[in-house]
C-alpha atoms as a PDB file:
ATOM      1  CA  UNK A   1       0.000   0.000   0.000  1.00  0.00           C
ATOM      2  CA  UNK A   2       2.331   2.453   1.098  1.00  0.00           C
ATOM      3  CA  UNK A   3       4.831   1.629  -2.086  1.00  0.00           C
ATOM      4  CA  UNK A   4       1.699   2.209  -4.384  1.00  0.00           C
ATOM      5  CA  UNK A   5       1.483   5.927  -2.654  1.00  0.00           C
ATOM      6  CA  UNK A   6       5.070   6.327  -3.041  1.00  0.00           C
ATOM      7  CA  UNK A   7       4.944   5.373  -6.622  1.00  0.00           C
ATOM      8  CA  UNK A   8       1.495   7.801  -7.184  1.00  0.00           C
ATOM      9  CA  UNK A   9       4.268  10.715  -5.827  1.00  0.00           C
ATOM     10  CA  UNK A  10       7.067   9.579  -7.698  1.00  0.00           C
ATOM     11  CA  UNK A  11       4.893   9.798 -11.007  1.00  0.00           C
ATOM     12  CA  UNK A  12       3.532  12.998 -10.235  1.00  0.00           C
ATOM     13  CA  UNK A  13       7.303  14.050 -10.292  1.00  0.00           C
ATOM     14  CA  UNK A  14       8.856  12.423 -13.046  1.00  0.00           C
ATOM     15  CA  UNK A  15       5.809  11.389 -15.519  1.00  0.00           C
ATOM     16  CA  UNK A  16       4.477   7.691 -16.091  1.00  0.00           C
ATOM     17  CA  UNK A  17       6.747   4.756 -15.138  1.00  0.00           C
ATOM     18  CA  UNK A  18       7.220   1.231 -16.876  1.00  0.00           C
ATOM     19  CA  UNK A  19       7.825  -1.863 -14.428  1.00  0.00           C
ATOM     20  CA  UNK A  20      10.512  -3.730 -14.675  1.00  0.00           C
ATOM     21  CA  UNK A  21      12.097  -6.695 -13.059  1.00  0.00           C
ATOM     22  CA  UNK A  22      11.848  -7.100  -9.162  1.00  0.00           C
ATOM     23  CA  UNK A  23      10.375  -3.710  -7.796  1.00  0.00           C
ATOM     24  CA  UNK A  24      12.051  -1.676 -10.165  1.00  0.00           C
ATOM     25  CA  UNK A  25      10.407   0.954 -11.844  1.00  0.00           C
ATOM     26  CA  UNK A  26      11.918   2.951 -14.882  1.00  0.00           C
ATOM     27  CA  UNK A  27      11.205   6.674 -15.754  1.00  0.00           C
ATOM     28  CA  UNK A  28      12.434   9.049 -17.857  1.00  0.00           C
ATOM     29  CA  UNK A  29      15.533  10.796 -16.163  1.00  0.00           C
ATOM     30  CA  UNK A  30      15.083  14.471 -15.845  1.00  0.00           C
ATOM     31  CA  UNK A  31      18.939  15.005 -15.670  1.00  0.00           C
ATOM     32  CA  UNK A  32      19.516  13.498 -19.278  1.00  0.00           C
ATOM     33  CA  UNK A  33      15.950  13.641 -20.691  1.00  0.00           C
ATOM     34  CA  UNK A  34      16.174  10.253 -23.353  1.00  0.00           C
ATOM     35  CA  UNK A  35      13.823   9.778 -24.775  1.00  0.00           C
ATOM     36  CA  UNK A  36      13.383   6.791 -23.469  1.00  0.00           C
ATOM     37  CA  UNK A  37      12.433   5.436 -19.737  1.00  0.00           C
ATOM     38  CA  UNK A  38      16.168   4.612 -18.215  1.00  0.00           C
ATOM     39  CA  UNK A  39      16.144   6.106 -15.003  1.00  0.00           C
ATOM     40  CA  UNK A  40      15.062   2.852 -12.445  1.00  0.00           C
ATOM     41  CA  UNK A  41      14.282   2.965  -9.328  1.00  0.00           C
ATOM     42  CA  UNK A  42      14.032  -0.103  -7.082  1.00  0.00           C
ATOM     43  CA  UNK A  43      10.815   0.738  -4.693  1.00  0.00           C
ATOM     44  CA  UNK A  44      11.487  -2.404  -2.261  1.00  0.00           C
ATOM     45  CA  UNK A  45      13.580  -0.764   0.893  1.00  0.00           C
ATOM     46  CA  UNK A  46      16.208  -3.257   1.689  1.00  0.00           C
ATOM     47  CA  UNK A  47      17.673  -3.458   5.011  1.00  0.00           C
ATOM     48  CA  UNK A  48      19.937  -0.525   4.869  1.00  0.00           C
ATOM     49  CA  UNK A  49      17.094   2.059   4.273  1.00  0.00           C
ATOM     50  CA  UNK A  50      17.697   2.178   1.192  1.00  0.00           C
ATOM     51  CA  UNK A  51      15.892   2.735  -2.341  1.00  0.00           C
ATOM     52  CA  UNK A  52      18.959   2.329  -5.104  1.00  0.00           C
ATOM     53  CA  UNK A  53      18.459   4.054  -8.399  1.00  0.00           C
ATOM     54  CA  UNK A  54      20.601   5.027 -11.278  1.00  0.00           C
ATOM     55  CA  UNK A  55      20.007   6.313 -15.259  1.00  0.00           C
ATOM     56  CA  UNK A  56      21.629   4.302 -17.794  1.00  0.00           C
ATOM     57  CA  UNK A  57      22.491   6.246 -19.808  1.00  0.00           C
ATOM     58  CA  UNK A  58      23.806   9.433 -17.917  1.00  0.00           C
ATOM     59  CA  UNK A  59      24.387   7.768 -14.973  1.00  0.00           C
ATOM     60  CA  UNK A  60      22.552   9.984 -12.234  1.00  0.00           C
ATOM     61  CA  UNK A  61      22.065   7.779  -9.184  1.00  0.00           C
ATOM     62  CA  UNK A  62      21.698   7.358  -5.793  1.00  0.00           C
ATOM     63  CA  UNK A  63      21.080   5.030  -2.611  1.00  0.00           C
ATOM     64  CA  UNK A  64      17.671   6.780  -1.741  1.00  0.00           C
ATOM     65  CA  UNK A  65      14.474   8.429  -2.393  1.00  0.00           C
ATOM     66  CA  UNK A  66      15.857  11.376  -0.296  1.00  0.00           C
ATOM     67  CA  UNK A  67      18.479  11.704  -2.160  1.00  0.00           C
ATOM     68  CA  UNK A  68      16.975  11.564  -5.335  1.00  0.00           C
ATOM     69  CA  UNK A  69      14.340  14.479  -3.978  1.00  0.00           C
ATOM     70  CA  UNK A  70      17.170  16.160  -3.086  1.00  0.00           C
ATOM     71  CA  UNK A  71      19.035  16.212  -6.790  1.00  0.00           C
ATOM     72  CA  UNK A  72      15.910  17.019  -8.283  1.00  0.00           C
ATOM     73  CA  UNK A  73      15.445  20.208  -6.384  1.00  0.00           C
ATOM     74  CA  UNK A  74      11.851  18.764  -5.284  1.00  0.00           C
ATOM     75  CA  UNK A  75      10.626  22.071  -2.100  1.00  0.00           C
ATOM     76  CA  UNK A  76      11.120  20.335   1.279  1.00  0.00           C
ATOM     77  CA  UNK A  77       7.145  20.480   2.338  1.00  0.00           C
ATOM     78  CA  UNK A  78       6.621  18.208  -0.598  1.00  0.00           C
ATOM     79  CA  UNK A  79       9.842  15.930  -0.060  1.00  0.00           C
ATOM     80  CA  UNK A  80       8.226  15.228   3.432  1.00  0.00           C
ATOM     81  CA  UNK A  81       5.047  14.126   1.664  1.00  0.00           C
ATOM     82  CA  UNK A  82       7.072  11.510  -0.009  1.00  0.00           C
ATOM     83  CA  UNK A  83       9.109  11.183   2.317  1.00  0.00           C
ATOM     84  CA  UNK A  84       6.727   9.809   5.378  1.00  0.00           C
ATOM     85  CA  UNK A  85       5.545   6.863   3.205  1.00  0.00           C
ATOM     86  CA  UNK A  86       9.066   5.274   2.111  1.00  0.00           C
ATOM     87  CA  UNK A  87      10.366   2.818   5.028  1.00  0.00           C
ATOM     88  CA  UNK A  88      12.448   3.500   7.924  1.00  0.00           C
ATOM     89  CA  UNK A  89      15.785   4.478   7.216  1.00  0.00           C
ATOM     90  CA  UNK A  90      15.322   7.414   4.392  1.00  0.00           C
ATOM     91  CA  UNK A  91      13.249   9.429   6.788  1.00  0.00           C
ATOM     92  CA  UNK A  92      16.405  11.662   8.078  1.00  0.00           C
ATOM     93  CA  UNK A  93      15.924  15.664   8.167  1.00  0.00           C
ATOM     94  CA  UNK A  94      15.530  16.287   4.176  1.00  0.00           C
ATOM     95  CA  UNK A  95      17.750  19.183   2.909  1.00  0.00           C
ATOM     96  CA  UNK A  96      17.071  20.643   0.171  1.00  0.00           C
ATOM     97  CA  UNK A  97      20.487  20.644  -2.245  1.00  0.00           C
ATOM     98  CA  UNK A  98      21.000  24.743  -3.484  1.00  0.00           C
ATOM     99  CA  UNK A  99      21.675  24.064  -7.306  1.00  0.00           C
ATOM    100  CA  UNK A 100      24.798  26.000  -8.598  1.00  0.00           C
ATOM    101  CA  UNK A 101      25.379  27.218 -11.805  1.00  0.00           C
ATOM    102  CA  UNK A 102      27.871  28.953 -14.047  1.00  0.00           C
ATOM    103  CA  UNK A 103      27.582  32.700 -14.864  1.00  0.00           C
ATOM    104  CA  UNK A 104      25.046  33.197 -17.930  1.00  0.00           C
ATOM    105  CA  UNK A 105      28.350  35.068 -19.198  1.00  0.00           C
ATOM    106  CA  UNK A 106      30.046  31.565 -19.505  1.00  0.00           C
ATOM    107  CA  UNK A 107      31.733  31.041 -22.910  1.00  0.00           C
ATOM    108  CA  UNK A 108      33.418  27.165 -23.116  1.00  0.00           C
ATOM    109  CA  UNK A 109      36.905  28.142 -24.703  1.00  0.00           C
ATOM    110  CA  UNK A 110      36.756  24.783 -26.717  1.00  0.00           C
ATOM    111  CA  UNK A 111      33.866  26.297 -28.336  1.00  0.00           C
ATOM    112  CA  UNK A 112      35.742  29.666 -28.962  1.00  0.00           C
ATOM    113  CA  UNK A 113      36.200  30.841 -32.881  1.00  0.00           C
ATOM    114  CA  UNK A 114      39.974  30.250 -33.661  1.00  0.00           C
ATOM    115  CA  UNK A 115      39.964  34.183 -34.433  1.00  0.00           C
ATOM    116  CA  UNK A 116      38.561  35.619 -31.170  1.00  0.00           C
ATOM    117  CA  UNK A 117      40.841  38.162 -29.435  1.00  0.00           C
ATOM    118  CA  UNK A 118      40.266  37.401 -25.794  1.00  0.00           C
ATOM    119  CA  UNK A 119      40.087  33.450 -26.910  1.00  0.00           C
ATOM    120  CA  UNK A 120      43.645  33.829 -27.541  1.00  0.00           C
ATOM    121  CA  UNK A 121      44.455  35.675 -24.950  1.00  0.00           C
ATOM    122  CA  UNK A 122      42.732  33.365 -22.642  1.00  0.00           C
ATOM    123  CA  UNK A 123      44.244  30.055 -24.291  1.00  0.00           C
ATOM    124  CA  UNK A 124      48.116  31.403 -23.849  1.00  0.00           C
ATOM    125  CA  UNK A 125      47.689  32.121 -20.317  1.00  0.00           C
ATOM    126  CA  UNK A 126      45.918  28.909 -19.143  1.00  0.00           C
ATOM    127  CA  UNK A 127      49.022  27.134 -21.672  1.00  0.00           C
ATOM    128  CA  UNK A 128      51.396  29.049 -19.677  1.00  0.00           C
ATOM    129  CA  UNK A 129      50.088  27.758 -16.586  1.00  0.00           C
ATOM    130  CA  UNK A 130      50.303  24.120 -18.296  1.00  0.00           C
ATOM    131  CA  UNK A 131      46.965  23.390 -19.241  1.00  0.00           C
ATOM    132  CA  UNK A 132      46.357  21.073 -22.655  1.00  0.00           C
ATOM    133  CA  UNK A 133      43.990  21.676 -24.905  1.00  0.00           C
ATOM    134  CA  UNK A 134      43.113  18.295 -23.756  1.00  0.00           C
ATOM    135  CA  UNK A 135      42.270  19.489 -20.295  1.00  0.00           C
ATOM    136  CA  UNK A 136      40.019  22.589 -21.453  1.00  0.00           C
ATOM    137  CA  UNK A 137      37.986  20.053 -22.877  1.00  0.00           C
ATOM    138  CA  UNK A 138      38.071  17.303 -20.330  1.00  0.00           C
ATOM    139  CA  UNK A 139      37.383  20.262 -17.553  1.00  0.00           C
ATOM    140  CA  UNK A 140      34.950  22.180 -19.652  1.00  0.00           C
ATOM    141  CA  UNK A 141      37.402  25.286 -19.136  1.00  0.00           C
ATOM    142  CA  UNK A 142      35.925  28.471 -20.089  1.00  0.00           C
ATOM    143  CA  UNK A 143      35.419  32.683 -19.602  1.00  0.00           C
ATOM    144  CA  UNK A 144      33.577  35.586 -19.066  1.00  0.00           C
ATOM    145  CA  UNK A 145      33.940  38.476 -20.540  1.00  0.00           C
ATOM    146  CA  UNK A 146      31.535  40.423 -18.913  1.00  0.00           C
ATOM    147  CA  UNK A 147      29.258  40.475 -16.091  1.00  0.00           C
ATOM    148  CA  UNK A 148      30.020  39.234 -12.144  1.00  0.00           C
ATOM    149  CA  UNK A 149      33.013  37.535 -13.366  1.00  0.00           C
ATOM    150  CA  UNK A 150      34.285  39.382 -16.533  1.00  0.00           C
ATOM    151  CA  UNK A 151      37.703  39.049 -17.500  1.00  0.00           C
ATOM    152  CA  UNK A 152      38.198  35.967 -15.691  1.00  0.00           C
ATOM    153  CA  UNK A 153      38.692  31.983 -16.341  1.00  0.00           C
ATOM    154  CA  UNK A 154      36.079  29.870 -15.267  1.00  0.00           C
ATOM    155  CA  UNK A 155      37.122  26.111 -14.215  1.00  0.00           C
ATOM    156  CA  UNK A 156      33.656  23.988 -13.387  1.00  0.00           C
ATOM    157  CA  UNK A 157      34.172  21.179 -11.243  1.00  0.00           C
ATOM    158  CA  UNK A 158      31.059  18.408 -11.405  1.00  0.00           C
ATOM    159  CA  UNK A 159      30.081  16.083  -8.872  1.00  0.00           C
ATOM    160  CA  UNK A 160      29.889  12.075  -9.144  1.00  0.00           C
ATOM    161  CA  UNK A 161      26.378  12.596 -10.792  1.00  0.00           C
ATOM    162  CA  UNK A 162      28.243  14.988 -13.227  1.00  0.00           C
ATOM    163  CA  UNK A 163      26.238  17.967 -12.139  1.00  0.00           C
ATOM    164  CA  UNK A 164      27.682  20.782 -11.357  1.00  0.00           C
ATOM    165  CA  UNK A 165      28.872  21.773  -7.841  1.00  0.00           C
ATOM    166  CA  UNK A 166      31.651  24.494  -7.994  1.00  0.00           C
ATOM    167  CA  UNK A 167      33.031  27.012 -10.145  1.00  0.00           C
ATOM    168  CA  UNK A 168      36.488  28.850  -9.384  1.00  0.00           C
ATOM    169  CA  UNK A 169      37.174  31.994 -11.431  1.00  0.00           C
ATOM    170  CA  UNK A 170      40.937  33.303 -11.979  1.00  0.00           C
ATOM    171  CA  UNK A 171      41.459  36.381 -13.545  1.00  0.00           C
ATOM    172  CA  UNK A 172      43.097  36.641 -16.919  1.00  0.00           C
ATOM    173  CA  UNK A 173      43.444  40.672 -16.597  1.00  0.00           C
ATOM    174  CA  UNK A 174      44.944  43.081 -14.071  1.00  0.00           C
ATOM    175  CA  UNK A 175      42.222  42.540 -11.288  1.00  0.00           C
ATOM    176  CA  UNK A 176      43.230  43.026  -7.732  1.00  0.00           C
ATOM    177  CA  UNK A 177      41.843  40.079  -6.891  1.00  0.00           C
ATOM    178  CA  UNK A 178      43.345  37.135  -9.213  1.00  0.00           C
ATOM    179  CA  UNK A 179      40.571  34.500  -7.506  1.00  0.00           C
ATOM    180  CA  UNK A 180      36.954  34.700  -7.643  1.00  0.00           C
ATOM    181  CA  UNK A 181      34.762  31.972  -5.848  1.00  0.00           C
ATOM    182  CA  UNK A 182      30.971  31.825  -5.723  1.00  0.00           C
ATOM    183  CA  UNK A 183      29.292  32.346  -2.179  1.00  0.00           C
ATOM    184  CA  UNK A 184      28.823  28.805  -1.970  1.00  0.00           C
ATOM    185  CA  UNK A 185      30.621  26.676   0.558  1.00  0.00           C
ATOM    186  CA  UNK A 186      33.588  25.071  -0.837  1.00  0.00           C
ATOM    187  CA  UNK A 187      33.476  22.698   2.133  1.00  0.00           C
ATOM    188  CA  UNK A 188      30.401  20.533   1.416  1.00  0.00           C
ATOM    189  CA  UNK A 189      31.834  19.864  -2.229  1.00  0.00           C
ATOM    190  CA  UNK A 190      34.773  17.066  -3.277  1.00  0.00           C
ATOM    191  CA  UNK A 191      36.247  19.348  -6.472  1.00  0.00           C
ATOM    192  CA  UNK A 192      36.515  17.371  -9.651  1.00  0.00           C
ATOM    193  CA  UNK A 193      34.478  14.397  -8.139  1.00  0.00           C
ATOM    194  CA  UNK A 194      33.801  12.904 -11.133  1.00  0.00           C
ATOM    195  CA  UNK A 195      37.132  12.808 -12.129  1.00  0.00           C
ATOM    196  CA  UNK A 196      38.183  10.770  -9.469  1.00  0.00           C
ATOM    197  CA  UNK A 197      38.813   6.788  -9.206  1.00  0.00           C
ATOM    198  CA  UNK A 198      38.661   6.156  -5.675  1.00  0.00           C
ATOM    199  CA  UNK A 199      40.134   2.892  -5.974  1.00  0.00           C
ATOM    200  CA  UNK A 200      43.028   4.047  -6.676  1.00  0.00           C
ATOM    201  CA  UNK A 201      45.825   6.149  -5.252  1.00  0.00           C
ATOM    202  CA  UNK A 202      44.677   9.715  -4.149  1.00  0.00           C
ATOM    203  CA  UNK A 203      46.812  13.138  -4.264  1.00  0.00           C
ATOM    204  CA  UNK A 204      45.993  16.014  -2.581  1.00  0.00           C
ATOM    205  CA  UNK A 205      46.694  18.948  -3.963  1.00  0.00           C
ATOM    206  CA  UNK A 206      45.797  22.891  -2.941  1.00  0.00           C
ATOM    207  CA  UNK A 207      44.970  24.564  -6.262  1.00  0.00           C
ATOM    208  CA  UNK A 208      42.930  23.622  -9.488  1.00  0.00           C
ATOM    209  CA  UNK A 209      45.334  24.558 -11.768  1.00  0.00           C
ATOM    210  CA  UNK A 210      47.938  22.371  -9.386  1.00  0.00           C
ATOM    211  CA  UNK A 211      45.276  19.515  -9.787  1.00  0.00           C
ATOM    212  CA  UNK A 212      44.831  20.023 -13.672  1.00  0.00           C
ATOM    213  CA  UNK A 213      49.076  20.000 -14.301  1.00  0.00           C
ATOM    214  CA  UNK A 214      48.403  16.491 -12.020  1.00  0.00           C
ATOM    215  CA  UNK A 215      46.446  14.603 -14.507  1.00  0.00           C
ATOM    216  CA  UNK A 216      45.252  11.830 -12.459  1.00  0.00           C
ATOM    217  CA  UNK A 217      43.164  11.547  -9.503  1.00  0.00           C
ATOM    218  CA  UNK A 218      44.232  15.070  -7.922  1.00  0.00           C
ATOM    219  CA  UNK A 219      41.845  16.743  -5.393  1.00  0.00           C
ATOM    220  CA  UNK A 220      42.147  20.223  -5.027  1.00  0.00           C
ATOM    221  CA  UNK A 221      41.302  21.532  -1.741  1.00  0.00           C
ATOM    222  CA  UNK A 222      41.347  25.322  -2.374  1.00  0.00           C
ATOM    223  CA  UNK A 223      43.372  26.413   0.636  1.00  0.00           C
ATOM    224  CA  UNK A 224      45.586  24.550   2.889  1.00  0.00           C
ATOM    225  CA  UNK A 225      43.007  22.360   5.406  1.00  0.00           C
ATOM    226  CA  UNK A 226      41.053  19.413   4.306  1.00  0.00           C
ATOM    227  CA  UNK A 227      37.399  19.785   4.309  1.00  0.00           C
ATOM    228  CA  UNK A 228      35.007  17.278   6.130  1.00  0.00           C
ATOM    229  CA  UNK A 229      33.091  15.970   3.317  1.00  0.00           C
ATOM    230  CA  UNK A 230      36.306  14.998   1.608  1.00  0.00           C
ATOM    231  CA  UNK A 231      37.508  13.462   4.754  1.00  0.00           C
ATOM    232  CA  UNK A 232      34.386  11.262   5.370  1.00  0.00           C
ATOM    233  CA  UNK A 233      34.886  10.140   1.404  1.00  0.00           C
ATOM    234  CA  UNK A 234      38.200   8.950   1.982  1.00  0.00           C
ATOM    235  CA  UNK A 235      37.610   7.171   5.288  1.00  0.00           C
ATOM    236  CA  UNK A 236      34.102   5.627   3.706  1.00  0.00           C
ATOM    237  CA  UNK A 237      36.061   4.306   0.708  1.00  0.00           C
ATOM    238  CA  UNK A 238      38.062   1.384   1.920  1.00  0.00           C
ATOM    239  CA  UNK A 239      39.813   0.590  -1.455  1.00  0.00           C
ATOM    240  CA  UNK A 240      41.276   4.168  -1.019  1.00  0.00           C
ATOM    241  CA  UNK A 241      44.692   3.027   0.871  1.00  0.00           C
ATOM    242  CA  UNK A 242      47.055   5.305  -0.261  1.00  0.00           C
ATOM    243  CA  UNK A 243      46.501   8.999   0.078  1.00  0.00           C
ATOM    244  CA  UNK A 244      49.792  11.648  -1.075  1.00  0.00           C
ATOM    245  CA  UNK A 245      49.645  15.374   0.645  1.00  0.00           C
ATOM    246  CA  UNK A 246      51.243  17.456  -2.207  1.00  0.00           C
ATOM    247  CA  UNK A 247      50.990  21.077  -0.744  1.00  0.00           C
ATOM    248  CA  UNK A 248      53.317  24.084  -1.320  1.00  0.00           C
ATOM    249  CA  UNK A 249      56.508  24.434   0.258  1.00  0.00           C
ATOM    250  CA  UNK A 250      55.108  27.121   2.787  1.00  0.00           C
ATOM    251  CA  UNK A 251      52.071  24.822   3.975  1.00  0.00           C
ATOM    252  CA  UNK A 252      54.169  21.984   5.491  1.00  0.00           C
ATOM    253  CA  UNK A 253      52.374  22.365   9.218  1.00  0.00           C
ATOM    254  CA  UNK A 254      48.716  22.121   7.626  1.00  0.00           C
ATOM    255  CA  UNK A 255      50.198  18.973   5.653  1.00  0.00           C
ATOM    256  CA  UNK A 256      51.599  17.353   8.552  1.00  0.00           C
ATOM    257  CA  UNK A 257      48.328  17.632  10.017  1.00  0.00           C
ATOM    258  CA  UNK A 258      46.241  16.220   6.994  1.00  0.00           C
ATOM    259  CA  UNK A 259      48.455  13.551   6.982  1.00  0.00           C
ATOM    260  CA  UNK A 260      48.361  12.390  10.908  1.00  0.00           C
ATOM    261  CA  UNK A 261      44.627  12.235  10.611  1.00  0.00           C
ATOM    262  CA  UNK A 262      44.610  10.438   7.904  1.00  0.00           C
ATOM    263  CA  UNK A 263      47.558   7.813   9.262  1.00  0.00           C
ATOM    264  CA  UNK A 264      44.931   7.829  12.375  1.00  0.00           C
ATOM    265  CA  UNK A 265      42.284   6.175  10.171  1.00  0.00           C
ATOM    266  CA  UNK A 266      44.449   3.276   8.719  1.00  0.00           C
ATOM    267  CA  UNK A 267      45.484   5.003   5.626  1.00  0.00           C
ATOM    268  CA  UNK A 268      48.888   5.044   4.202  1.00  0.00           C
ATOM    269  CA  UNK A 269      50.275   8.517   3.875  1.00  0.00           C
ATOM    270  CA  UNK A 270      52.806   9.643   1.651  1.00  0.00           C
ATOM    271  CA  UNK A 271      54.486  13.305   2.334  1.00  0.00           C
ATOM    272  CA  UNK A 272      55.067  15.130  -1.345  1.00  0.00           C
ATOM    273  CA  UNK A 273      58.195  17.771  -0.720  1.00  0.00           C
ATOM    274  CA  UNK A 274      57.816  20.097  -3.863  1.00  0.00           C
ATOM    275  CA  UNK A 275      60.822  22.010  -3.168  1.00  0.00           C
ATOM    276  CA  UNK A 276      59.776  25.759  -4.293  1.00  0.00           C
ATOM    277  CA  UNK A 277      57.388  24.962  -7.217  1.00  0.00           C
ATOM    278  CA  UNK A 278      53.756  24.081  -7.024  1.00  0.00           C
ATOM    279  CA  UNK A 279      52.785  21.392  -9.394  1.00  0.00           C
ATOM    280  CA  UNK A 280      51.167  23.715 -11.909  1.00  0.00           C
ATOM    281  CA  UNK A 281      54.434  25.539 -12.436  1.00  0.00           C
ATOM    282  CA  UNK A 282      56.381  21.750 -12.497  1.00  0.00           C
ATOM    283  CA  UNK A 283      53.965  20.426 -15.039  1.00  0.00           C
ATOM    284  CA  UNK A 284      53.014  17.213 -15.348  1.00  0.00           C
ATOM    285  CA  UNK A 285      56.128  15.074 -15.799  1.00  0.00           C
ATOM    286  CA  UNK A 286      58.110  16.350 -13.268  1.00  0.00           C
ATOM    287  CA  UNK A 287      55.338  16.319 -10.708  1.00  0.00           C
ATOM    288  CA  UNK A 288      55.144  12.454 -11.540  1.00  0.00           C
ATOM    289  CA  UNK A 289      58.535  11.896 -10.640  1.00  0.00           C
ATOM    290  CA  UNK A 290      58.207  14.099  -7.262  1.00  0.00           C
ATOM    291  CA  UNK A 291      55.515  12.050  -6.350  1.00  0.00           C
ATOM    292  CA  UNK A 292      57.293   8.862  -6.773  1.00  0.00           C
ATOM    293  CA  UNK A 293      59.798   9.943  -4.893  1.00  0.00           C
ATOM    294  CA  UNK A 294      57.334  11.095  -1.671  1.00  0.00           C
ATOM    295  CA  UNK A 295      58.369   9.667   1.494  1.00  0.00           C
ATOM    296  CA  UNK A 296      55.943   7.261   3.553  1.00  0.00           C
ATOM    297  CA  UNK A 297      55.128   8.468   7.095  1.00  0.00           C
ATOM    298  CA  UNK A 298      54.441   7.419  10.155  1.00  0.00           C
ATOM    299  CA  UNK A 299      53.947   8.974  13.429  1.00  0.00           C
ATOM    300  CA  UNK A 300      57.227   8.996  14.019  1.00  0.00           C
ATOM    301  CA  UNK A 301      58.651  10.820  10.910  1.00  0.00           C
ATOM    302  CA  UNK A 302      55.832  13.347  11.435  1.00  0.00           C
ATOM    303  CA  UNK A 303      56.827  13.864  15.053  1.00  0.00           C
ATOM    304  CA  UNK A 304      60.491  14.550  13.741  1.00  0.00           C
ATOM    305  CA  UNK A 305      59.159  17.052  11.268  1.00  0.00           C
ATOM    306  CA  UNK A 306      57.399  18.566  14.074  1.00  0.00           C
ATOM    307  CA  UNK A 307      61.055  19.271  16.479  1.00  0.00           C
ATOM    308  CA  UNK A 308      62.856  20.183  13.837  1.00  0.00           C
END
């Protein structure tokens, strides 16, 4: 009874859904919009609480109906409504996620005519800071010209759902201010999530352009501490064992402490000494041989860092 009511809701939502094997229900995904049903959604709670669903095709997904309220920016008061007829364990405080977007200025540079002036410009300074034309397109790199954010570079980052959950702006004229971040807290989001393979080795990094010259499975944190969310990820993911702290030369205290709390959580912990240069201005090669050349630590080698 109360999985018919939840289904009523969930049509209301999304449109008409097919059935499919099991309890799963398909509709059409109003992330991707196919034309064809391949959002599913498995209505039977299992033990966990939990209501899995995923698209097929653009692979938007989730563990709950919560959640998927949530990423569809459905108003609390009728979230709640749904919300009181799924099973225990998906009836937590509902929280509405704020839904972030780029500045209607946005131009993607990989879209840029070959003979725009401030195209140019904008491609030989992110070249001199070692970016590819590979990476403007795998990062969606782009500008404003005008507007909020005129006269900067915009670098989206995108969450493991591939929406959008950050923006950082860096100026490619004379402002006073080189960086330009949206109101938004930086702290609730993993940057360049979906770029990310977390069962593999992690490297923390401070910047996005130190992250971009990185290539693989860098996490900027955009300052020098490292932010809860992105904390909880790496504990929660148990194939994540190895975890390198690759922040400028002047940041070595707030490294040493990133790294003993992760060494207190049974991860192994390797200290990246860049010497001077920030990965961005190393580039890509020579970063890679820095990093294989990071010492392990333990609590010992971090308490001899500390005396010295």
């Amino acid at each position: 009874m109360e999985q018919n009511i939840v289904l009523g809701y969930l049509e209301n939502i999304l449109g008409k859904s097919h059935k499919r094997a099991r309890q799963n229900y398909a509709f059409n995904c109003p992330k991707c919009n196919h034309r064809k049903p391949k959002l599913e959604i498995n209505l039977e709670t299992n033990e966990k609480g939990e209501n899995p669903f995923e698209c097929w095709v653009c692979k938007f997904r989730g563990r709950t109906i919560k959640s998927l309220l949530e990423q569809v920016g459905i108003p609390k008061e009728h979230a709640l409504e749904v919300l009181k007829y799924v099973h225990k364990g998906t009836s937590r405080e509902y929280r509405q996620v704020k839904q972030i977007e780029l500045p209607k200025e946005f131009t993607p540079l990989n879209k840029t005519s070959e003979i725009s002036v401030i195209g140019k410009k904008v491609k030989k300074y992110l070249l001199s800071r070692g970016v590819s034309k590979e990476d403007i397109i795998k990062h969606n790199i782009g500008y404003c010209t005008t507007g909020e954010y005129g006269g900067r570079i915009i670098i989206p980052s995108y969450n493991c759902y591939n929406n959008l959950n950050y923006f950082t702006s860096r100026s490619y004229e004379n402002h006073f201010n080189k960086y330009k971040n949206p109101e938004e807290d930086k702290n609730t989001v993993i940057i360049f999530e979906n770029l990310i393979n977390w069962k593999r080795p992690i490297i923390l990094v401070e910047g996005v352009f130190d992250a971009i010259a990185g290539k693989r499975n860098c996490i900027p944190l955009l300052g020098k501490s490292l932010p809860k969310v992105l904390l909880k990820k790496l504990i929660e993911e148990q194939k994540v064992e190895d975890v390198y702290v690759a922040l400028d030369q002047d940041a070595e205290k707030q490294a040493l402490v990133i790294s003993e709390t992760l060494l207190s959580f049974g991860k192994r912990v390797f200290f990246v000494r860049l010497q001077g240069k920030d990965p961005s201005q190393m580039g890509f090669e020579s970063f890679t041989k820095t990093l294989q050349q990071a010492e392990e630590l333990n609590l010992n080698s971090i308490l001899r860092y500390k005396l010295r």
